[in-house]
N, C-alpha and C. Protein backbone atom coordinates (compact mmCIF):
# COMPACT_ATOMS: atom_id res chain seq x y z
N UNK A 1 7.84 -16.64 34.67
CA UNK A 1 7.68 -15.30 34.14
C UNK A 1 8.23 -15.26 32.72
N UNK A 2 7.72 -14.69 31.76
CA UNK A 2 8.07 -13.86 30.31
C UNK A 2 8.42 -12.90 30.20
N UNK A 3 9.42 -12.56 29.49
CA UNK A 3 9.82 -10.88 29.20
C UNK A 3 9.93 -10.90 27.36
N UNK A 4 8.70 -9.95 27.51
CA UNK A 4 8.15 -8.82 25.87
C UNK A 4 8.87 -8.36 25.99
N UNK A 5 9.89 -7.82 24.47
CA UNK A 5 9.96 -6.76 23.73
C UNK A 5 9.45 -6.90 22.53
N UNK A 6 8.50 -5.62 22.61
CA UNK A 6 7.79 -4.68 21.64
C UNK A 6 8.67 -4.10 20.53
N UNK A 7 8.77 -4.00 19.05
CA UNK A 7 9.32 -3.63 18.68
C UNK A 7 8.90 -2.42 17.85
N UNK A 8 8.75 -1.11 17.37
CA UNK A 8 8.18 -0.28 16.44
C UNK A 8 9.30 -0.17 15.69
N UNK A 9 9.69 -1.00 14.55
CA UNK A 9 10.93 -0.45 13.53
C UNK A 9 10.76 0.62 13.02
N UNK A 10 12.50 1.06 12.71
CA UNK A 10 12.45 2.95 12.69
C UNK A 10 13.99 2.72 11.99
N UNK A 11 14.14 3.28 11.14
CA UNK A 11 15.63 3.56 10.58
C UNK A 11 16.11 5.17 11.43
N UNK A 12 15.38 6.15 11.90
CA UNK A 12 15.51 7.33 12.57
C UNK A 12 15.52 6.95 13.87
N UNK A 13 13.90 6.51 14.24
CA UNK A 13 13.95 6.18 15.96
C UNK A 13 12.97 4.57 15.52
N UNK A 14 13.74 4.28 16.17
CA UNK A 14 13.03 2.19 16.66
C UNK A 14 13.10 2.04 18.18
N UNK A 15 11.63 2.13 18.11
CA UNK A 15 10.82 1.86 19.93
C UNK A 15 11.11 0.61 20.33
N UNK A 16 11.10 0.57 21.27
CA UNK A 16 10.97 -0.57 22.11
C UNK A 16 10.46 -0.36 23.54
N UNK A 17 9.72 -1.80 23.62
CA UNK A 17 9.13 -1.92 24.97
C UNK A 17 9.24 -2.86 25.48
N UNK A 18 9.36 -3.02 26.71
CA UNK A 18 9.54 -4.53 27.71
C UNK A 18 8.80 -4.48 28.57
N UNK A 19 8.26 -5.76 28.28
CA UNK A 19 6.93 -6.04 29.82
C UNK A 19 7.41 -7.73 30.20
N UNK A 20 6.89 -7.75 31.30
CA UNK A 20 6.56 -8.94 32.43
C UNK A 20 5.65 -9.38 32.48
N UNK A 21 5.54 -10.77 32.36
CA UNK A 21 4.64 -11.54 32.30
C UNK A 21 4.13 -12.80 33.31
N UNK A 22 3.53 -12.07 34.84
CA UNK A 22 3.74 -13.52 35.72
C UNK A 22 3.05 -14.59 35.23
N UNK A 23 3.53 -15.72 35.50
CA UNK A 23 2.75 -16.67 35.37
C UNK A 23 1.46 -16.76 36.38
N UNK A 24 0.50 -16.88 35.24
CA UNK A 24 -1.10 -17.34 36.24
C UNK A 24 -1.89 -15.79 35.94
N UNK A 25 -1.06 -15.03 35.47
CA UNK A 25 -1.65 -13.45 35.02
C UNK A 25 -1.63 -13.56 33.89
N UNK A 26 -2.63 -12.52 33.76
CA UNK A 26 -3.31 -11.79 32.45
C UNK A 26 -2.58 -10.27 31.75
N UNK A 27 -2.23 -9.70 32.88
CA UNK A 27 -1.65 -8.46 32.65
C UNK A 27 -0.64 -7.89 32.82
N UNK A 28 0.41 -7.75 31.97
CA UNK A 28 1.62 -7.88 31.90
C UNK A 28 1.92 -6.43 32.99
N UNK A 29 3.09 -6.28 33.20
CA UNK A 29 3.72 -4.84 34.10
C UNK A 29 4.88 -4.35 32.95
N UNK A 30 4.80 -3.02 32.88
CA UNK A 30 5.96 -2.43 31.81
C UNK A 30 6.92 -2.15 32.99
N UNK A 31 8.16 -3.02 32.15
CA UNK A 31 9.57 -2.60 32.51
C UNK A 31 10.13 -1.88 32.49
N UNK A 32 10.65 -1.49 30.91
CA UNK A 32 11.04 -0.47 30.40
C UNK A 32 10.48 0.06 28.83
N UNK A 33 10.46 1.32 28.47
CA UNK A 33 10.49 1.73 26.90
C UNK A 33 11.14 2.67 26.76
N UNK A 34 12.08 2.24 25.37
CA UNK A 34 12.43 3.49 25.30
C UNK A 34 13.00 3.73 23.39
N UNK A 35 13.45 4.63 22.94
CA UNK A 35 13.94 4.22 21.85
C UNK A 35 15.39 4.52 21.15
N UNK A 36 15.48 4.15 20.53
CA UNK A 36 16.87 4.15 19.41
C UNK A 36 16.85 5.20 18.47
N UNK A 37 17.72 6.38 18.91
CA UNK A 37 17.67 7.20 17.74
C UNK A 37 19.35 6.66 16.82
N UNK A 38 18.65 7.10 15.35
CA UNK A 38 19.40 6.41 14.67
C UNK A 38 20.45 7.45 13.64
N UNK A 39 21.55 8.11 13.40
CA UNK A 39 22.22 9.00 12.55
C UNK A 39 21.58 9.30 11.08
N UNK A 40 20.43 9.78 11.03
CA UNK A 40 19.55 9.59 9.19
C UNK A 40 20.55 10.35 8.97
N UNK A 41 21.55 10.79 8.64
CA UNK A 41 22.57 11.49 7.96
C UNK A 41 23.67 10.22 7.37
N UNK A 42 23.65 9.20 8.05
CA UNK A 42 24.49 8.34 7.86
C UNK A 42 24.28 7.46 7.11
N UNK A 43 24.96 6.80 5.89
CA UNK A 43 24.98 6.05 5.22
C UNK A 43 23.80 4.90 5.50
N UNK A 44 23.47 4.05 5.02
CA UNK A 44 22.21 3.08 5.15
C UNK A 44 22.85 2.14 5.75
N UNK A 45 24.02 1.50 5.58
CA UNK A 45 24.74 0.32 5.96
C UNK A 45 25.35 0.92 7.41
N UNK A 46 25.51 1.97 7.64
CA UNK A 46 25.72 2.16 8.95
C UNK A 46 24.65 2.83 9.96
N UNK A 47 23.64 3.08 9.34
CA UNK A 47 22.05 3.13 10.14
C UNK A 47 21.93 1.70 10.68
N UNK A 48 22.50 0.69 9.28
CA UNK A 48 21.72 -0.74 10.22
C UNK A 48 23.07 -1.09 11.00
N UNK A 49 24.10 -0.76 10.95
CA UNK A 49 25.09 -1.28 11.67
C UNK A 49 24.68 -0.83 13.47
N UNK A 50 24.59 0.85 13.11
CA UNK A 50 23.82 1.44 14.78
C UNK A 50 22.89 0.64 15.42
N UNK A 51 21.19 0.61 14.57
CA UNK A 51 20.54 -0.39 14.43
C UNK A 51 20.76 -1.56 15.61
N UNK A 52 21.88 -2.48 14.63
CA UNK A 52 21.91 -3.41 15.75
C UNK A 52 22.60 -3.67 16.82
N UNK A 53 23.95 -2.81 16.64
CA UNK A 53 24.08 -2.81 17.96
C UNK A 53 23.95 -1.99 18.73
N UNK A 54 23.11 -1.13 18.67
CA UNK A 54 22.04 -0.46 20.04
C UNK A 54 20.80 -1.66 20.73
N UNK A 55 20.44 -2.02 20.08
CA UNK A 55 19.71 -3.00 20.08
C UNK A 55 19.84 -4.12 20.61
N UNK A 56 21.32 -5.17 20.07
CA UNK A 56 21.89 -5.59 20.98
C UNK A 56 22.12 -5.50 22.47
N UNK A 57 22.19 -4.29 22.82
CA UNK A 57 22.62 -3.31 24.15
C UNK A 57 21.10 -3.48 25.07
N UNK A 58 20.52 -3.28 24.34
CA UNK A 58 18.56 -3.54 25.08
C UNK A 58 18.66 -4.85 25.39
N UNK A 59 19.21 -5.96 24.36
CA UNK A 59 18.14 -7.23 24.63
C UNK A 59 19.61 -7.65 25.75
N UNK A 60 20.57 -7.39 25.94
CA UNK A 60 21.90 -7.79 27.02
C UNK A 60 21.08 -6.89 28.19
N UNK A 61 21.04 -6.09 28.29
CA UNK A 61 20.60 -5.31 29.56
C UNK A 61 19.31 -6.32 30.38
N UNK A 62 18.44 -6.28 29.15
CA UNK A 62 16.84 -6.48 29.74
C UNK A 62 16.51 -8.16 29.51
N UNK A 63 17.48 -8.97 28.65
CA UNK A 63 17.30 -10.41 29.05
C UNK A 63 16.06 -10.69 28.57
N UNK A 64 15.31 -10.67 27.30
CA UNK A 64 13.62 -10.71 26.77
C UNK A 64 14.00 -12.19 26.53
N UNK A 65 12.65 -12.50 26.38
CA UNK A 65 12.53 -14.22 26.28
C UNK A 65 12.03 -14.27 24.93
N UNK A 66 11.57 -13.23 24.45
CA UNK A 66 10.91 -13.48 23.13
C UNK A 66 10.58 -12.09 22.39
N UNK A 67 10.53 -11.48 21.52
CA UNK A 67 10.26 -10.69 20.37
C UNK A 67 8.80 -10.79 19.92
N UNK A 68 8.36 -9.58 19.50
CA UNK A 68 6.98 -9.13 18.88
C UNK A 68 7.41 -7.39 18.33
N UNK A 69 7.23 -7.84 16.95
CA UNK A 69 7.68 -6.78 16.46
C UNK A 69 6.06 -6.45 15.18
N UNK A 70 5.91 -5.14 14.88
CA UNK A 70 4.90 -4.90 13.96
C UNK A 70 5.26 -5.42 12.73
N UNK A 71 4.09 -5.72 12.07
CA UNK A 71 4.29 -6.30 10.88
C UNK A 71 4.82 -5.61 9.54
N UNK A 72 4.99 -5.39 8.96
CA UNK A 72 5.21 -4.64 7.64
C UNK A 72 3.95 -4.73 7.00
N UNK A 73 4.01 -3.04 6.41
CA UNK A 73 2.43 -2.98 6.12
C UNK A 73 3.06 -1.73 4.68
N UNK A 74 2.89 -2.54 3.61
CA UNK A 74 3.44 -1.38 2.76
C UNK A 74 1.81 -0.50 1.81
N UNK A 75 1.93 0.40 1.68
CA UNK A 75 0.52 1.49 1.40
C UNK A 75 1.04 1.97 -0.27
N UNK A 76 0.46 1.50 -1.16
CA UNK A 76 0.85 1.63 -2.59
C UNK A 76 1.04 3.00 -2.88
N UNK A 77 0.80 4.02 -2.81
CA UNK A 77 1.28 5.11 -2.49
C UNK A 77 2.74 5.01 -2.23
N UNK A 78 3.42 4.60 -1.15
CA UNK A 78 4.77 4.95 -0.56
C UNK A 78 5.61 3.83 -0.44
N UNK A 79 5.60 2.99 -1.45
CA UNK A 79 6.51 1.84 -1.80
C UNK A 79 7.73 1.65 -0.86
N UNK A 80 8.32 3.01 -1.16
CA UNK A 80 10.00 3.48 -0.56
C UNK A 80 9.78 3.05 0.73
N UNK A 81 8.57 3.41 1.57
CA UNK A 81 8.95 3.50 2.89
C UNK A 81 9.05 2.05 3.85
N UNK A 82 7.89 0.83 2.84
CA UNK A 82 8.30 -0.20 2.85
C UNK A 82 9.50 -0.97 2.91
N UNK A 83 9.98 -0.96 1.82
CA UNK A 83 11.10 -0.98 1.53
C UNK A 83 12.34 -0.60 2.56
N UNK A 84 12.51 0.38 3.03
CA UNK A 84 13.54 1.07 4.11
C UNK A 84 12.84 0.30 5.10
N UNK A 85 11.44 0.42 5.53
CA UNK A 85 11.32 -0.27 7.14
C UNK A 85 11.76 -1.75 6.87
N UNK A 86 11.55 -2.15 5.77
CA UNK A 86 12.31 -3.97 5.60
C UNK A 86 13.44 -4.21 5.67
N UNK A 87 14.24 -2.75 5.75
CA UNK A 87 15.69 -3.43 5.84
C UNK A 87 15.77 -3.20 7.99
N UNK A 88 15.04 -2.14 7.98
CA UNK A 88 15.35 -2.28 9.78
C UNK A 88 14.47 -3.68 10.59
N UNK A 89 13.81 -3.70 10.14
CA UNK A 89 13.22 -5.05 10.16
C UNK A 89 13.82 -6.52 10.39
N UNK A 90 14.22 -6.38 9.19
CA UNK A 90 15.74 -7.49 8.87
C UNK A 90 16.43 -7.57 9.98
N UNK A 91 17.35 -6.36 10.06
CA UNK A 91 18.10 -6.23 11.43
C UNK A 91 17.35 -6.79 12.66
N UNK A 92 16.21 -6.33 12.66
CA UNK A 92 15.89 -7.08 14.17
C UNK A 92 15.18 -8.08 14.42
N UNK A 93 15.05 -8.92 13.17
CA UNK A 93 14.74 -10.16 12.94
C UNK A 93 16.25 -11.05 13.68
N UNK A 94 17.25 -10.70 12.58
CA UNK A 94 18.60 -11.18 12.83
C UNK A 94 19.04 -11.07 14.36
N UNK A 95 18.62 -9.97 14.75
CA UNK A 95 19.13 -9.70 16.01
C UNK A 95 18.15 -10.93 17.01
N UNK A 96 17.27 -11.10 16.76
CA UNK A 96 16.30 -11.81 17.15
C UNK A 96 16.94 -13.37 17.27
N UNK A 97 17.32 -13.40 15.76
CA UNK A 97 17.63 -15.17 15.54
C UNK A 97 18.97 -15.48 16.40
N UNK A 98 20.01 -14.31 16.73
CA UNK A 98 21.34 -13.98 17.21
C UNK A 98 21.56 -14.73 18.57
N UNK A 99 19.92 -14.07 19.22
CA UNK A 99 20.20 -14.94 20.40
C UNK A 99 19.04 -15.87 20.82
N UNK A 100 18.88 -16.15 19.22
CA UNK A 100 17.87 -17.51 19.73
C UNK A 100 16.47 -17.35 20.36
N UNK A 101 16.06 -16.12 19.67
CA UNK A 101 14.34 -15.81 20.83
C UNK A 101 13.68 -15.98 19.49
N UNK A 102 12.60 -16.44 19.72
CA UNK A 102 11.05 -16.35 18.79
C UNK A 102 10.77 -15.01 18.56
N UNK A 103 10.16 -14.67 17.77
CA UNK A 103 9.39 -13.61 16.92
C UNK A 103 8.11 -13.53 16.32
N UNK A 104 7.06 -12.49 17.06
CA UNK A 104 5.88 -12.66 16.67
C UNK A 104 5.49 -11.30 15.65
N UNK A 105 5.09 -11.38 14.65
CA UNK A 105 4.25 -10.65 14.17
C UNK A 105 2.99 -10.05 14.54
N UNK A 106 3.10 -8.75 14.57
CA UNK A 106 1.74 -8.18 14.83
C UNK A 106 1.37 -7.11 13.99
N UNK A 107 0.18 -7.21 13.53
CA UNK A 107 -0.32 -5.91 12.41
C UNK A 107 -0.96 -5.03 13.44
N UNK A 108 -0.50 -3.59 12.91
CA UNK A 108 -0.91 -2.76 13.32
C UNK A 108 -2.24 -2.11 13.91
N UNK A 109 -3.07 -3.10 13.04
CA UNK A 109 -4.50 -2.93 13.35
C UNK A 109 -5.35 -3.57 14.72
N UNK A 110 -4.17 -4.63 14.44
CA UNK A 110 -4.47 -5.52 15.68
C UNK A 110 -4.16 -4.94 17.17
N UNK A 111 -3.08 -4.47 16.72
CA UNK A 111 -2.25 -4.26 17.90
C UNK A 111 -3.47 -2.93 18.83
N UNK A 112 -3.58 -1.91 17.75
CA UNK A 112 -4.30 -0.85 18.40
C UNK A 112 -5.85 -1.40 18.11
N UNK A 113 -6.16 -2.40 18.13
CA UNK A 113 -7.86 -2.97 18.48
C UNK A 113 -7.41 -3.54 19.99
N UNK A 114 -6.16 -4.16 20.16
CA UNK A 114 -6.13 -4.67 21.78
C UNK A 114 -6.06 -4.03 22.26
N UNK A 115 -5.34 -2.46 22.05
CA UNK A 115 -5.63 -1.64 23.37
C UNK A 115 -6.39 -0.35 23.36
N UNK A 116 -6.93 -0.11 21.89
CA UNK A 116 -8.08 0.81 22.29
C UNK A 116 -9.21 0.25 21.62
N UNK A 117 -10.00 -0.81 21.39
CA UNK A 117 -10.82 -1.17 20.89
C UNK A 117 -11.18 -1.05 19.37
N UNK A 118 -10.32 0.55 18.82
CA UNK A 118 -10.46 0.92 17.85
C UNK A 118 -9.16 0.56 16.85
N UNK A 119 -9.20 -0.41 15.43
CA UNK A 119 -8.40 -0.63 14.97
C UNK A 119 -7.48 0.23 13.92
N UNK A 120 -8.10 1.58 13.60
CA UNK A 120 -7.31 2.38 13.30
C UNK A 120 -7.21 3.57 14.19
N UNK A 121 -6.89 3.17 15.53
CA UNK A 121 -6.43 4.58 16.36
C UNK A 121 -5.62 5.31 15.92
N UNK A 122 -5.27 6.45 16.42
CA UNK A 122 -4.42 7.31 16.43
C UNK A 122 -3.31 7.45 17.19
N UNK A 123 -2.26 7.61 16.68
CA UNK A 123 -0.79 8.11 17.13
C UNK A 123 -1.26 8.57 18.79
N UNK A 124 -1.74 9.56 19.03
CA UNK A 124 -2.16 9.95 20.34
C UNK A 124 -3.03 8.93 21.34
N UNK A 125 -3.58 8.71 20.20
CA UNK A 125 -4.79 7.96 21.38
C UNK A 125 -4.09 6.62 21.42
N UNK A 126 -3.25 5.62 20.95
CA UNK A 126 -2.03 4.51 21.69
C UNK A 126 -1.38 5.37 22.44
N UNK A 127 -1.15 6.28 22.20
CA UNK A 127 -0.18 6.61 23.43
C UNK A 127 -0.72 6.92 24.85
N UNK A 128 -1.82 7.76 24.74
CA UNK A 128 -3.06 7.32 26.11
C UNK A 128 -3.55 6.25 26.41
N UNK A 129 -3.91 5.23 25.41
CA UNK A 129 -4.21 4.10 26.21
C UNK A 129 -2.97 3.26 26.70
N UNK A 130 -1.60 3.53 26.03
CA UNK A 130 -0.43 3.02 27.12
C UNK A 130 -0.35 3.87 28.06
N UNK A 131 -0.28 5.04 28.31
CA UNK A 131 -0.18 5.42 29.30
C UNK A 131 -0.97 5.16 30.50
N UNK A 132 -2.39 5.06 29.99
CA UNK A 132 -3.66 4.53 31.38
C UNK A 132 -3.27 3.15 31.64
N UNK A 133 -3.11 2.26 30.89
CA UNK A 133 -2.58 1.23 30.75
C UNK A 133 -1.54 0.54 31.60
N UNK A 134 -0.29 1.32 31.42
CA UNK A 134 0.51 1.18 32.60
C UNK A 134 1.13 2.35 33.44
N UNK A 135 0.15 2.46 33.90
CA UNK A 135 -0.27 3.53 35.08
C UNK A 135 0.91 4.56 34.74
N UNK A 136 1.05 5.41 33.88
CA UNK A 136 2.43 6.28 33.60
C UNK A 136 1.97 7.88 34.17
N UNK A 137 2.44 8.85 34.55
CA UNK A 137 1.98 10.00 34.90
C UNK A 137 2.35 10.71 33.75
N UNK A 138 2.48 10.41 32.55
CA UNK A 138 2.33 11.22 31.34
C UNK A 138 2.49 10.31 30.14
N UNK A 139 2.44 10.61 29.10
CA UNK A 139 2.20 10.03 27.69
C UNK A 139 3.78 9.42 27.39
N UNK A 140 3.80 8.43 26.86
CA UNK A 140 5.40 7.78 26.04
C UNK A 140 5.25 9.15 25.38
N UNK A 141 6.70 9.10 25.12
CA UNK A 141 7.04 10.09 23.76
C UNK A 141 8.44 9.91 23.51
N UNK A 142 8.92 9.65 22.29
CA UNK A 142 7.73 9.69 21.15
C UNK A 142 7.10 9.18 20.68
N UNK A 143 6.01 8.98 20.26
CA UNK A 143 5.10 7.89 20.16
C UNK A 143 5.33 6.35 19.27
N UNK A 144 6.78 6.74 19.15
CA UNK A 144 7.33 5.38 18.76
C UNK A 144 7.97 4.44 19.88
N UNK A 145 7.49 5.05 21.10
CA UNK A 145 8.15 4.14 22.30
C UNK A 145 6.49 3.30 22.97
N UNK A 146 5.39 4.62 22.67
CA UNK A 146 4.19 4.20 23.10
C UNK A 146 3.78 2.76 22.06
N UNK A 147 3.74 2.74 20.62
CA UNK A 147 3.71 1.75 19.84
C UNK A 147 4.82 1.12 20.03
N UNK A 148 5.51 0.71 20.55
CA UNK A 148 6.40 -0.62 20.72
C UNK A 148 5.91 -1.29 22.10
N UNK A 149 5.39 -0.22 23.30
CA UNK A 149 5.04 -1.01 24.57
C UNK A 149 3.71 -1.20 23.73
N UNK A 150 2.66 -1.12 23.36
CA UNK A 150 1.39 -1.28 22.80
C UNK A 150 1.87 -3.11 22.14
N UNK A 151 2.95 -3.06 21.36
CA UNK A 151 2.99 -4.30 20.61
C UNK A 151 3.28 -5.17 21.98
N UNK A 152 4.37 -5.03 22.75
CA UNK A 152 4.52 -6.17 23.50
C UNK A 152 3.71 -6.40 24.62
N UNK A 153 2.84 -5.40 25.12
CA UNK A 153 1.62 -5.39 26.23
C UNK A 153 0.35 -6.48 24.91
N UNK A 154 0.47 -6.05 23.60
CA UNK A 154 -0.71 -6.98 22.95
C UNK A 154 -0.48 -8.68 23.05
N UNK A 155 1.31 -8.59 22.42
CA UNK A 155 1.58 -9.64 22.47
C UNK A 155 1.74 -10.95 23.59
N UNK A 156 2.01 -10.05 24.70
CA UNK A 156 2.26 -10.73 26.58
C UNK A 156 0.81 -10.81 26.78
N UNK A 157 -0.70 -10.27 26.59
CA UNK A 157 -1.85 -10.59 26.88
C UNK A 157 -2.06 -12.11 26.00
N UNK A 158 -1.63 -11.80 24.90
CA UNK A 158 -2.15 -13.22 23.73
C UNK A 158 -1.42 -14.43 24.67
N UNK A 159 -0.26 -14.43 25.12
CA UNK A 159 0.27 -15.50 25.57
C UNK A 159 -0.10 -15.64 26.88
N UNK A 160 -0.81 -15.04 27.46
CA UNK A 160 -1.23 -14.91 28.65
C UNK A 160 -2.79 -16.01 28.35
N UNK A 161 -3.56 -14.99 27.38
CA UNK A 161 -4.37 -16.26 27.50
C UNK A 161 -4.23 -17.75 26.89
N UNK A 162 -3.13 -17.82 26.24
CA UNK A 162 -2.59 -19.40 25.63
C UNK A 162 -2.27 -20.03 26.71
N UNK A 163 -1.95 -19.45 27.65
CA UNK A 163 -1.43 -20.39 28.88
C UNK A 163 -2.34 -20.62 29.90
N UNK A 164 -3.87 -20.36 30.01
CA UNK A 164 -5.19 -20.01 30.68
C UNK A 164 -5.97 -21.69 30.30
């Protein structure tokens, strides 16, 4: 078995998701999602200090074998926001290397073409197709928990079929 975490970096809220991966399957089972709210009142160096060790606290609890986090996607327009998601990023790269798990990149486009066919979905519509997805009786929210199970349900299918 494999254990995904999904990552949606967030200096406010950073999603995460954990799925299962049996061996000889295709389709992972969600564990848990949930996310990290973060003090935006608080200094930057202690956003990433929260950051990681909340974070820390997920990957000790839930034991992941490996990381898949979204890619950085900066839009010339909004430089800044680049920028700030690269430093939470960082953090959970590090947190990543801390205890020795791999890290996959996934672009956004990708991620929501694996689970709604459509590569620029919508905020809502990932969050319905995680929810049909893994059978939930209502929508993630906030939809930064639905895009983090979306990344590691994309990423646990890809390795699913590498091992086929």
């Amino acid at each position: 078995m494999t254990r995904v975490i999904g990552i949606d970096p967030g200096l406010r809220l950073c999603g995460y998701g954990v799925v299962d991966l049996a061996d000889g399957v295709i389709e992972p089972t969600l564990v848990e999602g949930g996310v990290i709210r973060i003090d935006a009142d608080a200094p930057m160096e202690q956003r990433l200090g929260q950051l990681h060790e909340e974070l820390a606290a997920v990957v000790d609890r839930l034991e992941p074998d490996c990381f898949a986090v979204e890619k950085l996607y900066a839009h010339y327009k909004h430089p800044r926001t680049a920028i700030l998601m690269g430093h939470a990023r960082g953090v959970i790269l590090l947190c990543a290397q801390q205890y020795g798990l791999s890290v996959q990149d996934w672009p956004s486009t990708e991620v929501k073409k694996a689970l709604t066919g459509y590569g620029h979905a919508s905020k809502e519509q990932v969050q319905r197709a995680v929810q049909s997805q893994c059978g939930l009786d209502e929508i993630p929210s906030p939809p930064d928990v639905a895009d983090a199970i979306a990344i590691a349900l994309c990423h646990a299918r890809r390795l699913a079929v590498q091992k086929l």
